[in-house]
N, C-alpha and C. Protein backbone atom coordinates (compact mmCIF):
# COMPACT_ATOMS: atom_id res chain seq x y z
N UNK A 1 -70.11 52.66 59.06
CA UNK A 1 -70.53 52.84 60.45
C UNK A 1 -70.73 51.47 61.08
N UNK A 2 -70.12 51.68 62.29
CA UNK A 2 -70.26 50.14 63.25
C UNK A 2 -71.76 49.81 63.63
N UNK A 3 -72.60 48.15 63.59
CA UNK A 3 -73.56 48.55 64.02
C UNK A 3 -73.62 48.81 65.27
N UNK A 4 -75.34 48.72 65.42
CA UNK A 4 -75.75 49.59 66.48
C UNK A 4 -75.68 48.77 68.13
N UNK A 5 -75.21 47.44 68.05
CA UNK A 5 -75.46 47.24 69.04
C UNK A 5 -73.85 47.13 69.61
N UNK A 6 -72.79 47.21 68.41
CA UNK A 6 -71.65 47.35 69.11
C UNK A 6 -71.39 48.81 69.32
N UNK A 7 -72.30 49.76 69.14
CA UNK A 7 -71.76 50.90 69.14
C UNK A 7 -72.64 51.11 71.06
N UNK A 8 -73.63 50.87 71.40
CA UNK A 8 -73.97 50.52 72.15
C UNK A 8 -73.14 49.51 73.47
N UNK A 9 -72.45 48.76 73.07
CA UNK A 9 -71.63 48.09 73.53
C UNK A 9 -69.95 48.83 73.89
N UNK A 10 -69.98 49.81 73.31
CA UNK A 10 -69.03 50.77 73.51
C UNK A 10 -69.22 51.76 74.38
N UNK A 11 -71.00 52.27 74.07
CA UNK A 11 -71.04 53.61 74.82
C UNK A 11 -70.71 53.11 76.19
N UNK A 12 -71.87 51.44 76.70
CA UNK A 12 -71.42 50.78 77.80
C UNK A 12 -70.00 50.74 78.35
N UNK A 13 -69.42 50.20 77.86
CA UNK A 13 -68.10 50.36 78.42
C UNK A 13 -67.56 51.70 78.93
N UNK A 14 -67.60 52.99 77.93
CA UNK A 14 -67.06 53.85 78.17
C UNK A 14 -67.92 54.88 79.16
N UNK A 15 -69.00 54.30 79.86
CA UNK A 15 -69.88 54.87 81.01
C UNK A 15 -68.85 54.01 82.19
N UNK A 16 -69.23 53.04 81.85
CA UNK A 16 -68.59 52.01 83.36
C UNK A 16 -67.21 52.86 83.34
N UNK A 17 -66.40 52.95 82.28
CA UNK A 17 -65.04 53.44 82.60
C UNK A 17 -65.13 55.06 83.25
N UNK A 18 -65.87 55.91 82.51
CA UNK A 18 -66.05 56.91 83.36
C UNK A 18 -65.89 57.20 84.64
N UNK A 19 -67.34 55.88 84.99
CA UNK A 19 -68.24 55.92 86.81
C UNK A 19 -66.60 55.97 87.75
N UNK A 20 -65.52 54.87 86.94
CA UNK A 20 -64.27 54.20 87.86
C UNK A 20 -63.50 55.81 88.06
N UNK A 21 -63.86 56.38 86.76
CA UNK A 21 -62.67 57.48 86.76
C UNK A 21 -63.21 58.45 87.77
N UNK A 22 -64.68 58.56 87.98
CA UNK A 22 -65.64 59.90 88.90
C UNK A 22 -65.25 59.42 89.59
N UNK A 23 -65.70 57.96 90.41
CA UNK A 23 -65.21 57.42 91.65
C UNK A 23 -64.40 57.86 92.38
N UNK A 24 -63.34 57.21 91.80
CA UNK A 24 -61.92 57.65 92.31
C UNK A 24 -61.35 58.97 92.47
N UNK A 25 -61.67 59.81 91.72
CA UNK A 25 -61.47 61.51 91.54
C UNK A 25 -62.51 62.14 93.04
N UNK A 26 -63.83 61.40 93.44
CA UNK A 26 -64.19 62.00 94.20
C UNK A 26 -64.11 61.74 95.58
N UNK A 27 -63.58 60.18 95.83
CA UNK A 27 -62.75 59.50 96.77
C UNK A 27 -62.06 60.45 97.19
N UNK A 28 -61.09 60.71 96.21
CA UNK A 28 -59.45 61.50 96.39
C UNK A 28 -60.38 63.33 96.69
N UNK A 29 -61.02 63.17 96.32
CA UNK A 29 -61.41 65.06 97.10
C UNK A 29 -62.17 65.23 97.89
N UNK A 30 -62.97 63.92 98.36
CA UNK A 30 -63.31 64.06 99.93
C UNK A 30 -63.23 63.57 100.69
N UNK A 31 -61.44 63.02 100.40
CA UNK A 31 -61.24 62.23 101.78
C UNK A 31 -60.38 63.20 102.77
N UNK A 32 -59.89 64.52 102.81
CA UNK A 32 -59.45 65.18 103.40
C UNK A 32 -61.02 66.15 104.04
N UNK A 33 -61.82 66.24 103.67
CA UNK A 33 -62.93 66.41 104.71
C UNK A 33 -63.30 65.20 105.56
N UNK A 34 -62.80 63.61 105.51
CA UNK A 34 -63.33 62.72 106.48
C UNK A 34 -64.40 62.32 105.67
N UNK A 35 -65.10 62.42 104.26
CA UNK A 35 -65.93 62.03 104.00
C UNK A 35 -65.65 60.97 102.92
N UNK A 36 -66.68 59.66 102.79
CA UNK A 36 -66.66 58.91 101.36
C UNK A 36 -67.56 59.29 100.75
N UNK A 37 -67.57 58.58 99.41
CA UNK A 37 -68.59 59.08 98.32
C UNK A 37 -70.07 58.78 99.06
N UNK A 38 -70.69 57.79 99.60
CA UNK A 38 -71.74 57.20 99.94
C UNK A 38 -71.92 58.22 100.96
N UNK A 39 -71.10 58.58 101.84
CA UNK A 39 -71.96 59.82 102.80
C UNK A 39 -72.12 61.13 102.61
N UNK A 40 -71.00 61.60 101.26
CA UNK A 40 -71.40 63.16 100.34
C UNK A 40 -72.72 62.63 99.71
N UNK A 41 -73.30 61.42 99.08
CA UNK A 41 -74.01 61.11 98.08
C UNK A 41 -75.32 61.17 99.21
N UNK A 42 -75.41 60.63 100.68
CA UNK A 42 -76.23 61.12 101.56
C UNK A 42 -76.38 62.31 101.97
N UNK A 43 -75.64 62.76 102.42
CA UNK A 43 -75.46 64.35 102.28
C UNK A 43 -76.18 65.42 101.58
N UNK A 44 -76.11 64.79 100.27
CA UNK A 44 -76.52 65.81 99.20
C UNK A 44 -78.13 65.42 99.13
N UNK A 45 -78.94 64.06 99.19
CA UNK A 45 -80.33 63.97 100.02
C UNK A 45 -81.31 64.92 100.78
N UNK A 46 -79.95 65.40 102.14
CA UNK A 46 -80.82 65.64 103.16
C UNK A 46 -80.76 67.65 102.71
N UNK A 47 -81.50 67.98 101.93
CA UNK A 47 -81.98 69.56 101.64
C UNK A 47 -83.29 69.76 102.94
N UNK A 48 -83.67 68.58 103.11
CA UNK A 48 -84.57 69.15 104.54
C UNK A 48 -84.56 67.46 105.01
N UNK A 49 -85.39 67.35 105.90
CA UNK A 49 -85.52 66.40 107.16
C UNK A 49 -85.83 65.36 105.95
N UNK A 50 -85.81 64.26 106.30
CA UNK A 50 -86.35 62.93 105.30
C UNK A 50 -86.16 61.61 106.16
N UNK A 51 -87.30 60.98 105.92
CA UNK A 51 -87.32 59.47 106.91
C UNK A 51 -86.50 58.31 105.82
N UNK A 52 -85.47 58.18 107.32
CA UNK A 52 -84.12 57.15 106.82
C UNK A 52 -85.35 55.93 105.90
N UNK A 53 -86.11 55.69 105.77
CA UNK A 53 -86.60 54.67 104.77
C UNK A 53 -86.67 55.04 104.00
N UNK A 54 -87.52 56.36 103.32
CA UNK A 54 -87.22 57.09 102.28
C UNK A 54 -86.08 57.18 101.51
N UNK A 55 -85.28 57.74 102.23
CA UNK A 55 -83.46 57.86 102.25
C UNK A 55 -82.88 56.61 101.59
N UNK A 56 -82.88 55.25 102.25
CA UNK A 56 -82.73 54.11 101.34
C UNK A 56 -83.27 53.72 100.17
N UNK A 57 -84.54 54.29 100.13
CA UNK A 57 -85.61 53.95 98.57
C UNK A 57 -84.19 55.06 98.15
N UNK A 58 -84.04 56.05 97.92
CA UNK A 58 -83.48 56.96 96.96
C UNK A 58 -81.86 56.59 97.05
N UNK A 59 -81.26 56.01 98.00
CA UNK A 59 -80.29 55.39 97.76
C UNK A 59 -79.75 53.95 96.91
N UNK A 60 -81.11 53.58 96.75
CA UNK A 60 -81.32 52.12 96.51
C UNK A 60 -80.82 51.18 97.01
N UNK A 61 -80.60 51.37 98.53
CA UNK A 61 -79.57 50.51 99.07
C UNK A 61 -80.82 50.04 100.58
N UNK A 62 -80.28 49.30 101.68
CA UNK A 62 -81.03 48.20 102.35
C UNK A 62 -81.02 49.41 103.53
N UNK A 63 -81.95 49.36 104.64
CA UNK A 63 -82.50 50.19 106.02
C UNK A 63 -81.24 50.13 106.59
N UNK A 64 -81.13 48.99 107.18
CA UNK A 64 -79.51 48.93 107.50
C UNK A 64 -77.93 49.54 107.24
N UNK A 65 -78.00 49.72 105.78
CA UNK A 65 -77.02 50.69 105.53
C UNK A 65 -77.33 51.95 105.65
N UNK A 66 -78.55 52.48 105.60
CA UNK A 66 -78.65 53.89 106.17
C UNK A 66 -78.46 54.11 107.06
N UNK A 67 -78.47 53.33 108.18
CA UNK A 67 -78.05 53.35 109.53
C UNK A 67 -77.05 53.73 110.09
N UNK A 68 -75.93 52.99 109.29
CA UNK A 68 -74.80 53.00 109.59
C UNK A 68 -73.90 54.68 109.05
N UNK A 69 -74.67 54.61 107.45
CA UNK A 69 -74.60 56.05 107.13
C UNK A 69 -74.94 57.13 108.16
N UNK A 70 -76.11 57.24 108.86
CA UNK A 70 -76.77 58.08 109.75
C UNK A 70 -75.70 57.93 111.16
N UNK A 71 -75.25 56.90 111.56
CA UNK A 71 -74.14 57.13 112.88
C UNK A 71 -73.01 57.48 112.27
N UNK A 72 -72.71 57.72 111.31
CA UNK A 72 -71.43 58.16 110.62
C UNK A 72 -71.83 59.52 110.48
N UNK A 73 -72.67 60.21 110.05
CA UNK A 73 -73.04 61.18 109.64
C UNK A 73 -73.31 62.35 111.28
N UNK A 74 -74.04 61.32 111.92
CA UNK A 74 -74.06 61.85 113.41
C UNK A 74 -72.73 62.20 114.23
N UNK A 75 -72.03 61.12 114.07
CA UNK A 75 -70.18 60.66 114.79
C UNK A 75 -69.69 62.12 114.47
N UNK A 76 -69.65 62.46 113.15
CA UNK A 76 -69.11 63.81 112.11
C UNK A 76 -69.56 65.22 112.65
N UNK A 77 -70.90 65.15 113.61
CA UNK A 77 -71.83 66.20 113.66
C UNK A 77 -72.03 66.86 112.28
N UNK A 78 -72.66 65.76 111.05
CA UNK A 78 -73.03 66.42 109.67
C UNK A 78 -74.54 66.25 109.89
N UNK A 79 -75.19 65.20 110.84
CA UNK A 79 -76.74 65.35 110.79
C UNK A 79 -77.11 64.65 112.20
N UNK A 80 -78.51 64.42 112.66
CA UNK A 80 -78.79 64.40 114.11
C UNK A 80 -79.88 63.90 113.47
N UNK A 81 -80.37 62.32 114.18
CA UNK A 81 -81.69 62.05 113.91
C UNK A 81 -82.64 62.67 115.13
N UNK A 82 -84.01 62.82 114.52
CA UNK A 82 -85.30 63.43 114.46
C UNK A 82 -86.27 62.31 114.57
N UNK A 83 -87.13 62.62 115.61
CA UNK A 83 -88.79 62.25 115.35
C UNK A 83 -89.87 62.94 114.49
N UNK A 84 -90.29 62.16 113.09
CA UNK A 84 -90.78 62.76 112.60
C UNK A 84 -92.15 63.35 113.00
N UNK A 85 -91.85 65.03 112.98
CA UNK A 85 -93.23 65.40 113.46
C UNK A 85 -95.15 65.07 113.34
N UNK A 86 -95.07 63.87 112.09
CA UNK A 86 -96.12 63.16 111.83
C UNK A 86 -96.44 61.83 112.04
N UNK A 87 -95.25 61.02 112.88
CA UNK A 87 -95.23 60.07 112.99
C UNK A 87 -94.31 59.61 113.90
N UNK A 88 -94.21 59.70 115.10
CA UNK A 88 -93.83 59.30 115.94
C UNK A 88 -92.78 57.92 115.83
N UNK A 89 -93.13 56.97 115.55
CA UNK A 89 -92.30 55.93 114.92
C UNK A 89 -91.47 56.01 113.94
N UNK A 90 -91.08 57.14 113.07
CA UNK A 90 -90.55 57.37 112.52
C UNK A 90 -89.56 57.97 112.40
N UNK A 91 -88.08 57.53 112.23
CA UNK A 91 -86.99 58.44 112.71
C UNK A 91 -86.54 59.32 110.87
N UNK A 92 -85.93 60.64 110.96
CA UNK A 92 -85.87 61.21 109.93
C UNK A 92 -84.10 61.51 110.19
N UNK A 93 -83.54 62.06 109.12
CA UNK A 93 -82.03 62.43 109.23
C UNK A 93 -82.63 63.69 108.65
N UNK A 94 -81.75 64.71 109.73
CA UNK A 94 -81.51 66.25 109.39
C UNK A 94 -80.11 66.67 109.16
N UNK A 95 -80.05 67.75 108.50
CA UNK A 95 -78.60 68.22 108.58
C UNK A 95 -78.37 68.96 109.65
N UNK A 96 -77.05 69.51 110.41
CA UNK A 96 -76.64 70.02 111.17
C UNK A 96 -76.27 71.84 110.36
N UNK A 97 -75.75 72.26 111.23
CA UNK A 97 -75.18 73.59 110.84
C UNK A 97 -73.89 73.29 109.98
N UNK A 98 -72.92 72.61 110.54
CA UNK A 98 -71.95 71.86 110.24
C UNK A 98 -72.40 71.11 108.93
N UNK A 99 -73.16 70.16 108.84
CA UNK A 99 -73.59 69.22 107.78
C UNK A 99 -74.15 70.00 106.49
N UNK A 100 -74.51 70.87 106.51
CA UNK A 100 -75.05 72.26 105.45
C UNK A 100 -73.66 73.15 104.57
N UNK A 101 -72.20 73.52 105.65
CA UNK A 101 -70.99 73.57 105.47
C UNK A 101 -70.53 72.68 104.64
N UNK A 102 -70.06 71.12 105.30
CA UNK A 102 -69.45 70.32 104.89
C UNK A 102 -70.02 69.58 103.58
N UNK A 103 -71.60 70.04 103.25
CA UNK A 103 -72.57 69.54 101.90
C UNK A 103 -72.12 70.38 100.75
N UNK A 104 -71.89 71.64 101.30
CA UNK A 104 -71.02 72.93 100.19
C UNK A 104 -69.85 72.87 99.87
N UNK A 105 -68.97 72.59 100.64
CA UNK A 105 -67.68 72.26 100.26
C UNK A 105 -67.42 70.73 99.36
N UNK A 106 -68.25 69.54 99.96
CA UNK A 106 -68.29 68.62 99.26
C UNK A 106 -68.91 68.94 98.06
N UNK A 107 -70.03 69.67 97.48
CA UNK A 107 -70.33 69.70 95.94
C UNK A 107 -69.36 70.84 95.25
N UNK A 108 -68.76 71.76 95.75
CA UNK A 108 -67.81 72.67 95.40
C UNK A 108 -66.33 71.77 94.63
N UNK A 109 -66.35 70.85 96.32
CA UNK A 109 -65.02 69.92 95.45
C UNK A 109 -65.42 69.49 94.28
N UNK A 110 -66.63 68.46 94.12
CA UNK A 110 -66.58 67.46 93.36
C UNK A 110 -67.47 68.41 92.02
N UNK A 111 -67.61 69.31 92.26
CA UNK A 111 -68.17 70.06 90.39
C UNK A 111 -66.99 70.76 90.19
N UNK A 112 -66.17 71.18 90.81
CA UNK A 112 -65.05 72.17 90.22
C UNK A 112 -63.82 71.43 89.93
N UNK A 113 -64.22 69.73 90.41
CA UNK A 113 -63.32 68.64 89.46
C UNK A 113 -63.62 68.64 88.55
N UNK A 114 -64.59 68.59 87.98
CA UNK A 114 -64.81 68.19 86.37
C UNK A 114 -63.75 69.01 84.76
N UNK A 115 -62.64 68.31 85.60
CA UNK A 115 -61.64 69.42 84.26
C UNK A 115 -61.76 68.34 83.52
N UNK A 116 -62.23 67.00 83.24
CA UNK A 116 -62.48 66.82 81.93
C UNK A 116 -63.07 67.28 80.96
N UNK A 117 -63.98 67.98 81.31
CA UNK A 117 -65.28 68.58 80.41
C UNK A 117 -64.45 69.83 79.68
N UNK A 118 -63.24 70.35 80.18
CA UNK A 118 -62.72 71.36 79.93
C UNK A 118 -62.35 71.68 78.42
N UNK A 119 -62.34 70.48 78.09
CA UNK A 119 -61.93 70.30 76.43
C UNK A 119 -63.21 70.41 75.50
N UNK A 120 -64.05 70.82 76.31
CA UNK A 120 -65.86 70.79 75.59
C UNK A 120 -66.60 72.04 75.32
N UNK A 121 -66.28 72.74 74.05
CA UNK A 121 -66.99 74.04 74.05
C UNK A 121 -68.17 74.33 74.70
N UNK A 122 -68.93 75.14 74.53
CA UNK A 122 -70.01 75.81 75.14
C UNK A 122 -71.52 74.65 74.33
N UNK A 123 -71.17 74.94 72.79
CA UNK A 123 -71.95 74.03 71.98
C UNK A 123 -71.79 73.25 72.27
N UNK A 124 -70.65 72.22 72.21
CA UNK A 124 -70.56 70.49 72.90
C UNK A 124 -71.00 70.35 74.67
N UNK A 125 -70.65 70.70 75.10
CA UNK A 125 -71.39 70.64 76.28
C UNK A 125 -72.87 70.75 76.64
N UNK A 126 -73.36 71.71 75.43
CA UNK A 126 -74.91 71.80 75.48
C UNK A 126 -75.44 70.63 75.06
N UNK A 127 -74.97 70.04 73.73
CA UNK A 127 -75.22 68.91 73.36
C UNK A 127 -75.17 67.81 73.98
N UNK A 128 -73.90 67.60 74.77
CA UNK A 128 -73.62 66.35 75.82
C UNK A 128 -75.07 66.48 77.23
N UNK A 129 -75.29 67.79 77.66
CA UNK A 129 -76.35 67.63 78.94
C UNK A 129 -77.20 67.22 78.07
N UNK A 130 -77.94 67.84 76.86
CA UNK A 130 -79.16 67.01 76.32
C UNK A 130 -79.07 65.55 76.34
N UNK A 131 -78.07 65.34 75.32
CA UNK A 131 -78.05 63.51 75.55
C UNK A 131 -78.20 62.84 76.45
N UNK A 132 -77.30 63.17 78.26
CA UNK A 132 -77.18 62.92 78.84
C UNK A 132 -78.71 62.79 79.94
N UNK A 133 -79.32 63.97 79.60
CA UNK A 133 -80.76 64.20 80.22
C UNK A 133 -81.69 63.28 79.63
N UNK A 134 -81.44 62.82 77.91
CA UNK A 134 -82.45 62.04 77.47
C UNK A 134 -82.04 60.79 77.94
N UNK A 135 -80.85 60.22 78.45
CA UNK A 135 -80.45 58.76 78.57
C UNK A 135 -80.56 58.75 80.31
N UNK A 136 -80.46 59.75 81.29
CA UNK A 136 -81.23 59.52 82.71
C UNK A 136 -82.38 59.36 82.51
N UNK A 137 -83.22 60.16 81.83
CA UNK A 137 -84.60 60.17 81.39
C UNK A 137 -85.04 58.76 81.00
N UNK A 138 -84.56 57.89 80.06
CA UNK A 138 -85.08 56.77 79.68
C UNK A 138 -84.97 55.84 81.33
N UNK A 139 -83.46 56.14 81.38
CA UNK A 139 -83.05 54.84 82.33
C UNK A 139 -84.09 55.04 84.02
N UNK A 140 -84.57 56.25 84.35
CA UNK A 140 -85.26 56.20 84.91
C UNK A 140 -86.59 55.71 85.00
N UNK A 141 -87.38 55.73 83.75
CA UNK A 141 -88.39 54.85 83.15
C UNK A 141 -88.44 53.50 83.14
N UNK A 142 -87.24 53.35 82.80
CA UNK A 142 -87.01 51.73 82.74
C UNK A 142 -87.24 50.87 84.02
């Protein structure tokens, strides 16, 4: 058995190679709705109203790019900013009627891609979400 830190050094790689392969697979299935990954990945956020600062903490990305997300998202009629009803200074992103549609069809595309997994029994697949739950689990801790 290889040690452990090249085996580690493998799993690495073969995550990064994955992320390129999801990427691109979900590029290519929602670009005929007008959408990129970064505004399905906003999208899928807004289950109710949420203040665009919030929105960036969980994006991990800068105020500014939510912004731009949020006039893109608006441009689309997928969401309409809001005054938050507790705070006046505070602007929130909602979904639209439209934006609730186009959030279903975007997770429809991108889970009913997953024909890689197709080669993964019922048992291996159970096994793979555990692993997979214990290694979000850590990396979220971290």
């Amino acid at each position: 058995m290889a040690p452990v830190d090249e085996i580690q050094a493998e799993v690495m790689e073969l995550f990064r190679r994955l992320s390129l392969v999801l990427r691109r697979n979900a590029t290519r299935r929602l670009a005929d709705l007008g959408l990129t990954p970064p505004l399905a990945i906003a999208l899928h956020h807004l289950d109710e109203p949420i203040a665009m600062g919030v929105l960036a903490e969980r994006l991990s990305c800068d105020a500014s790019y939510v912004t731009g997300l949020a006039d893109r998202l608006e441009e689309l009629g997928l969401a309409e900013r809001r005054v938050d009803p507790t705070d006046r200074r505070v602007k929130q992103l909602a979904l639209t009627e439209e934006g609730r549609r186009f959030r279903a069809e975007a997770r429809e595309r991108l889970y009913d891609g997953a024909v890689f997994l197709a080669d993964l029994d019922a048992d291996e697949l159970e096994a793979f979400a555990r692993i997979l739950r214990k290694i979000v689990d850590a990396a979220e801790r971290s």
